[in-house]
Protein backbone atom coordinates (compact mmCIF):
# COMPACT_ATOMS: atom_id res chain seq x y z
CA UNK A 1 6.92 132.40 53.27
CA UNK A 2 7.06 129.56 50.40
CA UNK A 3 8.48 132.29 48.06
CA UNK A 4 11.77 132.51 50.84
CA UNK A 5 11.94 129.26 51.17
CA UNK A 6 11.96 128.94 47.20
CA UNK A 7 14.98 131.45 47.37
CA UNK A 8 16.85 130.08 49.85
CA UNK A 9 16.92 126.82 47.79
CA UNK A 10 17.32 128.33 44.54
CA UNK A 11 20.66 130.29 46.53
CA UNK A 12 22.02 127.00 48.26
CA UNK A 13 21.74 125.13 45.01
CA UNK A 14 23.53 127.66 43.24
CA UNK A 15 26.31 128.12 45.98
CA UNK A 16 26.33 124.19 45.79
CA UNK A 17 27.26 124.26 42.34
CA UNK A 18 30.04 127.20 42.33
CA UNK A 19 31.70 125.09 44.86
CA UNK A 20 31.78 121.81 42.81
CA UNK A 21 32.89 123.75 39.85
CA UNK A 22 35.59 125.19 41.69
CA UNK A 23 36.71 121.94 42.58
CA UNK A 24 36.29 120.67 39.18
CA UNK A 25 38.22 123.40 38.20
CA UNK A 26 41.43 122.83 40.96
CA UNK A 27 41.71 119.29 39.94
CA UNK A 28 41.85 120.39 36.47
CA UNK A 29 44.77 123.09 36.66
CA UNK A 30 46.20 120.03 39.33
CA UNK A 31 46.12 117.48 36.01
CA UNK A 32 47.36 119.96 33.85
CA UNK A 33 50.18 120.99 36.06
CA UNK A 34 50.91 117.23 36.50
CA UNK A 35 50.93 116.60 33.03
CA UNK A 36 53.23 119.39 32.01
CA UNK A 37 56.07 118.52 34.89
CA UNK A 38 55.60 115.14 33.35
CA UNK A 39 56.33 116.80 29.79
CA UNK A 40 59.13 118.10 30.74
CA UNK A 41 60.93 115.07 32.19
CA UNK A 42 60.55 113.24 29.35
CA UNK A 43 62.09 116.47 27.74
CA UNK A 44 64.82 116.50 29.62
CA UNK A 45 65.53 112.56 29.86
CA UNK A 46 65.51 112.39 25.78
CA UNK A 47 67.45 115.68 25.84
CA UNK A 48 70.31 113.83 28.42
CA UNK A 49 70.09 110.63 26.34
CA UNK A 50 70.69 112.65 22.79
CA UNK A 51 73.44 113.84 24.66
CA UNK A 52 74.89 110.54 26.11
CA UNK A 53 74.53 109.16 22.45
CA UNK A 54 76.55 112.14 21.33
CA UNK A 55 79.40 111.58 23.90
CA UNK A 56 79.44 107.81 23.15
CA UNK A 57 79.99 108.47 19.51
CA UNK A 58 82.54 110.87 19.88
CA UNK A 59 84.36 108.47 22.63
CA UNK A 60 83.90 105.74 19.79
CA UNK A 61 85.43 107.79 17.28
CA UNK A 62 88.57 109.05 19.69
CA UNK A 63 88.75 105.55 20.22
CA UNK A 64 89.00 104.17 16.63
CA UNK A 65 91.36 106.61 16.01
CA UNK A 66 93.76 105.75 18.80
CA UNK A 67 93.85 102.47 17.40
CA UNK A 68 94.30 103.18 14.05
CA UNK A 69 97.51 105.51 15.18
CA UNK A 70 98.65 102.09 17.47
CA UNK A 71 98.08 100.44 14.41
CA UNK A 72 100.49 102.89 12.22
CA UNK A 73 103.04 103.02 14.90
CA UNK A 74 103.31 99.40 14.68
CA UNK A 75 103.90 99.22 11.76
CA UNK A 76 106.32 102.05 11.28
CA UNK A 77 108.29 99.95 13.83
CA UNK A 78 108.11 97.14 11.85
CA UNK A 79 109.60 98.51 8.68
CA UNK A 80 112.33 100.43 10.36
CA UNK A 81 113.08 97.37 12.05
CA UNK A 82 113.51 95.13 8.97
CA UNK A 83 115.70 98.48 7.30
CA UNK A 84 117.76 97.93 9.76
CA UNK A 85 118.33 94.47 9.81
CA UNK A 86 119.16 94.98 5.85
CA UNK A 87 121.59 97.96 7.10
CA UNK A 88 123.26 95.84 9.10
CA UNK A 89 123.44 92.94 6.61
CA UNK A 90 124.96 95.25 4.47
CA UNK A 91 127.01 96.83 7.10
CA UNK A 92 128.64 93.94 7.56
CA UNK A 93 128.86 92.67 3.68
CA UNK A 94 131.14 95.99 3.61
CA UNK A 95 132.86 95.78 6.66
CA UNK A 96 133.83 92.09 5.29
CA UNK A 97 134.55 93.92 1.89
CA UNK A 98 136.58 96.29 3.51
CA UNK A 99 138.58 94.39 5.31
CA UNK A 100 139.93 92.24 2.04
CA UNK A 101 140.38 95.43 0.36
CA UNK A 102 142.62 96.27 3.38
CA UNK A 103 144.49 92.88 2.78
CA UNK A 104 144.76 93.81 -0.98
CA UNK A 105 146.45 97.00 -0.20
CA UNK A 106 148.97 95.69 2.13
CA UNK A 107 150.05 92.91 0.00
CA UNK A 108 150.11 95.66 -3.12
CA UNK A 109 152.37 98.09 -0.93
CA UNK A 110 154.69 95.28 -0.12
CA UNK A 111 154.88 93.80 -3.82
CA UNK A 112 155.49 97.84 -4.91
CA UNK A 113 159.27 97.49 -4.70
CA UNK A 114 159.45 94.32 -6.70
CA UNK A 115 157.56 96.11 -9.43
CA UNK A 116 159.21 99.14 -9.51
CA UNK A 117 162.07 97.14 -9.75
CA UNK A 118 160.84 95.07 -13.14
CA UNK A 119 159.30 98.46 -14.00
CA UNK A 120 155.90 97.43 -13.60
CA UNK A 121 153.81 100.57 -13.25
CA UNK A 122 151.84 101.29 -9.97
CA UNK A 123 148.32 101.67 -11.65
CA UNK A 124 146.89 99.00 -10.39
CA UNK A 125 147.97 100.13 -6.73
CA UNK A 126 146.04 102.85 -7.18
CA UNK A 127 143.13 101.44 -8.43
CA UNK A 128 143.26 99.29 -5.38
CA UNK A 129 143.56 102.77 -2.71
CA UNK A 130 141.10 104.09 -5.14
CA UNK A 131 138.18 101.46 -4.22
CA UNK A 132 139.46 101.64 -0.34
CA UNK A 133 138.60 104.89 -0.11
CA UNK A 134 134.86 104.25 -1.76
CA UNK A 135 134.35 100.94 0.31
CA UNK A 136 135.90 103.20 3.25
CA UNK A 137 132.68 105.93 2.01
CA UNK A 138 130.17 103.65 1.93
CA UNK A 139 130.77 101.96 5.51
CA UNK A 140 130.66 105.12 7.18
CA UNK A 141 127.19 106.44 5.12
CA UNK A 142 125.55 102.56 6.10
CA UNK A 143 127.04 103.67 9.52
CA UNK A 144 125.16 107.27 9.84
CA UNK A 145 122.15 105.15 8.46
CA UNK A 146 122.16 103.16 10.90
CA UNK A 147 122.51 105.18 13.52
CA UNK A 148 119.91 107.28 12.60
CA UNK A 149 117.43 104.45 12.56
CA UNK A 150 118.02 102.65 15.61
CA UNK A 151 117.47 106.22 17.22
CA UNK A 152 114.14 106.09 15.30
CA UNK A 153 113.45 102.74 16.52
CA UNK A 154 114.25 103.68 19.79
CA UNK A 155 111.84 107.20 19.74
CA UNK A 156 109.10 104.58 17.97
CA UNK A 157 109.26 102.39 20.96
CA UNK A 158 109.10 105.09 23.28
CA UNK A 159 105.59 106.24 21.18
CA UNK A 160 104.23 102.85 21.40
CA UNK A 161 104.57 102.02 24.77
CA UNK A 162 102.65 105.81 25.44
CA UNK A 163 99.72 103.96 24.50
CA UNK A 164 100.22 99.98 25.81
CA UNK A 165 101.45 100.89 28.57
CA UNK A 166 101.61 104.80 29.48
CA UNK A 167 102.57 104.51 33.41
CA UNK A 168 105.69 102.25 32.04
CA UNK A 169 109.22 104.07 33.11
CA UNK A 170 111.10 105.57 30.19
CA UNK A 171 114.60 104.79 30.90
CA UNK A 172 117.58 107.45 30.20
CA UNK A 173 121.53 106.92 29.20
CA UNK A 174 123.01 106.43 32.54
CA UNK A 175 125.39 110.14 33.46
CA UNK A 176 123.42 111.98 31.37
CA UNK A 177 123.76 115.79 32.36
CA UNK A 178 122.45 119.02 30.17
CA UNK A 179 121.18 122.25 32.06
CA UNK A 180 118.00 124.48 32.59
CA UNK A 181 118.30 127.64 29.66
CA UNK A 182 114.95 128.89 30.31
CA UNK A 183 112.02 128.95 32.73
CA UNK A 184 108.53 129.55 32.74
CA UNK A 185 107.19 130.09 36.31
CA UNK A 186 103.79 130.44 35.71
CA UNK A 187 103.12 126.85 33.76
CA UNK A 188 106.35 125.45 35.63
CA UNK A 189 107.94 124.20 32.48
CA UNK A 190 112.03 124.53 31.37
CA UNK A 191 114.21 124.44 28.27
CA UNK A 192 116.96 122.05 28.67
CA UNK A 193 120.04 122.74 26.42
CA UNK A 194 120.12 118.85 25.29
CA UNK A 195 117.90 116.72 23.37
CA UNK A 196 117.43 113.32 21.02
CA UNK A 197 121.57 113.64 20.49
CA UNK A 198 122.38 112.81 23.91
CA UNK A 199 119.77 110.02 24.20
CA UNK A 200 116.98 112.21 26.16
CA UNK A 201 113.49 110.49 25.44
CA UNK A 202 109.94 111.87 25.97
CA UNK A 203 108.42 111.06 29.26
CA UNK A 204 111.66 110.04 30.76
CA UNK A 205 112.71 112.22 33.81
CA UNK A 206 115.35 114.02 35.29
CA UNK A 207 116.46 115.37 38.98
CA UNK A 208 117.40 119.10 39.00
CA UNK A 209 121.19 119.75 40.82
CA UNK A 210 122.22 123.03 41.91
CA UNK A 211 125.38 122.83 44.07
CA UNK A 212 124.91 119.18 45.37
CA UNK A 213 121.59 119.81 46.49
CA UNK A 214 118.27 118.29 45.31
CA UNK A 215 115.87 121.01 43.59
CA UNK A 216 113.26 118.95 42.18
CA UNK A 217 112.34 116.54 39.09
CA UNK A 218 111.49 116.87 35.53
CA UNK A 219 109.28 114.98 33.58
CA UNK A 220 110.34 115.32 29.67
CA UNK A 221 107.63 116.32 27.56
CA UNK A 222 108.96 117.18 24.07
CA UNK A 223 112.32 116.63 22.89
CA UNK A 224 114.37 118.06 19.87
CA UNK A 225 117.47 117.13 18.01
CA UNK A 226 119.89 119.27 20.85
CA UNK A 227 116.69 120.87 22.76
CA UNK A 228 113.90 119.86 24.91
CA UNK A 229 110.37 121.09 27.02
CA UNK A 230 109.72 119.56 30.71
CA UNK A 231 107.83 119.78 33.03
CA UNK A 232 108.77 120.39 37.11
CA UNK A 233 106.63 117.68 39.12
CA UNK A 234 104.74 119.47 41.77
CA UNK A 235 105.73 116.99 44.66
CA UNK A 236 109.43 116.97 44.06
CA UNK A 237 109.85 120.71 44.09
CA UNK A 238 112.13 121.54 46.85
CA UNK A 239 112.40 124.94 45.69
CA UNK A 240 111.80 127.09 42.71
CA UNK A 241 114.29 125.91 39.47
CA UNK A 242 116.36 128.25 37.83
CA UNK A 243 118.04 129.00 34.94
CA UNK A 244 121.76 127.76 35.15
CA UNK A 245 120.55 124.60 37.35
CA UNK A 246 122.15 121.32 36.34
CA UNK A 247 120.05 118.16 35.69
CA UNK A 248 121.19 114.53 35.57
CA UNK A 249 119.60 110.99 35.03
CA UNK A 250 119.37 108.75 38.02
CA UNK A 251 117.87 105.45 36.58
C-alpha cells in the first residue's frame, strides 16, 4: 500500500511538472513570436523612413533645379531685353541717319541740273545714292533683328510665367485662324498648319470651327516656326475633331 501511494506521488509530481514546462514553454514561443513581429516593425518603419528620405532628396533636388532654370530664364530675359533696347537705340540712330541721307539726296537731285550745266560731274551724287542704299541695308537687318527678339522676348515671357504663375491665361493675336492637318485619336492631340510666325504661343488655346459650329478647344502644347502640337480638352469636345477643321482665337 505505501509503495502505491509512493507511485502515485512520484506520477502526480511528474505530470505536475510536464504541465509547468509546457507552460514555460507557450510563454516562451509567445515572447519570441512577440519579439519577432516587433522586429519586423521596426524593419519596416526604418525601411519606409529610408524611403521618405529618398523621396525628400529627390523632391529637393527637382526643386533646386527648377529654380536654377527660373533663375536662367530670368536672366535670358534680361539680356534680350537690354539687346533690344540697344536695337532700338540704334534703330532709331539709323532711321534718323536715314532720313538726312534722304534730305541729301533730294537736295543733290535738284542741284544736278545746275551742275551739269557748269559741268560739274555727278560723282558725288552717287556717292550720296551709294550710302542710301547701305543706310537703307542696315535699317532693314536692325529691323529683322528686332523682330526676331521681341518674338524671343515674348516666347521667354511665356516660359517664365509656366513656372510663377502656370494657371495664368496665355493670350493669342486677336483673328488668328490656321487649321487641323493631322489627328491622333487615340492621345487626342492635332497638328495645326501655323505656328510662332503667326503669333501662336505655348499653352495658349484655341476653339475648333467646322461650318459655324463649335467642335471643341485646344490647348497649345508645342509650337514651331509655321507648325504646332495641341491638345483637345476633354470637356469642350462636342464631337470628335477632324482633319480640315478650322480653329480661331477668341481672347
Amino acid at each position: 500500500m505505501l509503495r502505491i501511494c509512493l507511485i502515485v506521488v512520484i506520477a502526480a509530481g511528474l505530470g505536475a511538472g510536464a504541465l509547468s514546462f509546457f507552460q514555460v514553454k507557450q510563454k516562451m514561443e509567445l515572447a519570441m513570436q512577440e519579439r519577432n513581429d516587433e522586429k519586423s516593425a521596426k524593419e519596416k518603419e526604418m525601411a519606409a523612413h529610408t524611403k521618405t528620405k529618398a523621396n525628400l532628396a529627390k523632391t529637393q533636388k527637382e526643386l533646386k533645379s527648377t529654380q536654377e532654370e527660373l533663375a536662367t530664364t530670368r536672366n535670358d530675359l534680361k539680356s534680350a531685353t537690354a539687346k533690344v533696347a540697344d536695337l532700338e537705340k540704334n534703330n532709331q540712330n539709323l532711321t534718323t541717319q536715314l532720313e538726312k541721307t534722304k534730305t541729301e539726296r533730294d537736295v543733290a537731285q535738284q542741284t544736278l541740273e545746275q551742275w551739269r550745266i557748269l559741268g560739274v560731274t555727278p560723282d558725288q551724287v552717287r556717292g550720296l545714292q551709294a550710302n542710301l542704299a547701305a543706310t537703307e541695308a542696315k535699317a532693314k537687318t536692325f529691323a529683322s533683328e528686332n523682330k526676331i527678339l521681341n518674338g524671343k522676348i515674348v516666347d521667354l515671357n511665356n516660359e517664365l510665367a509656366k513656372y510663377e504663375d502656370p494657371a495664368k491665361i496665355v493670350h493669342l493675336p486677336p483673328g488668328l485662324t490656321g487649321h487641323i492637318v493631322a489627328v491622333d485619336p487615340k492621345y487626342d492631340f492635332v497638328v495645326l498648319d501655323i505656328g510662332k510666325d503667326k503669333g501662336l504661343l505655348e499653352r495658349g488655346e484655341l476653339l475648333v470651327n467646322r461650318s459655324g459650329r463649335l467642335v471643341g478647344k485646344l490647348k497649345i502644347s508645342d509650337v514651331t516656326d509655321h507648325r504646332a502640337i495641341a491638345n483637345v480638352l476633354p470637356g469642350w469636345k462636342q464631337s470628335e475633331v477632324m482633319e480640315g477643321d478650322q480653329v480661331l482665337s477668341y481672347q
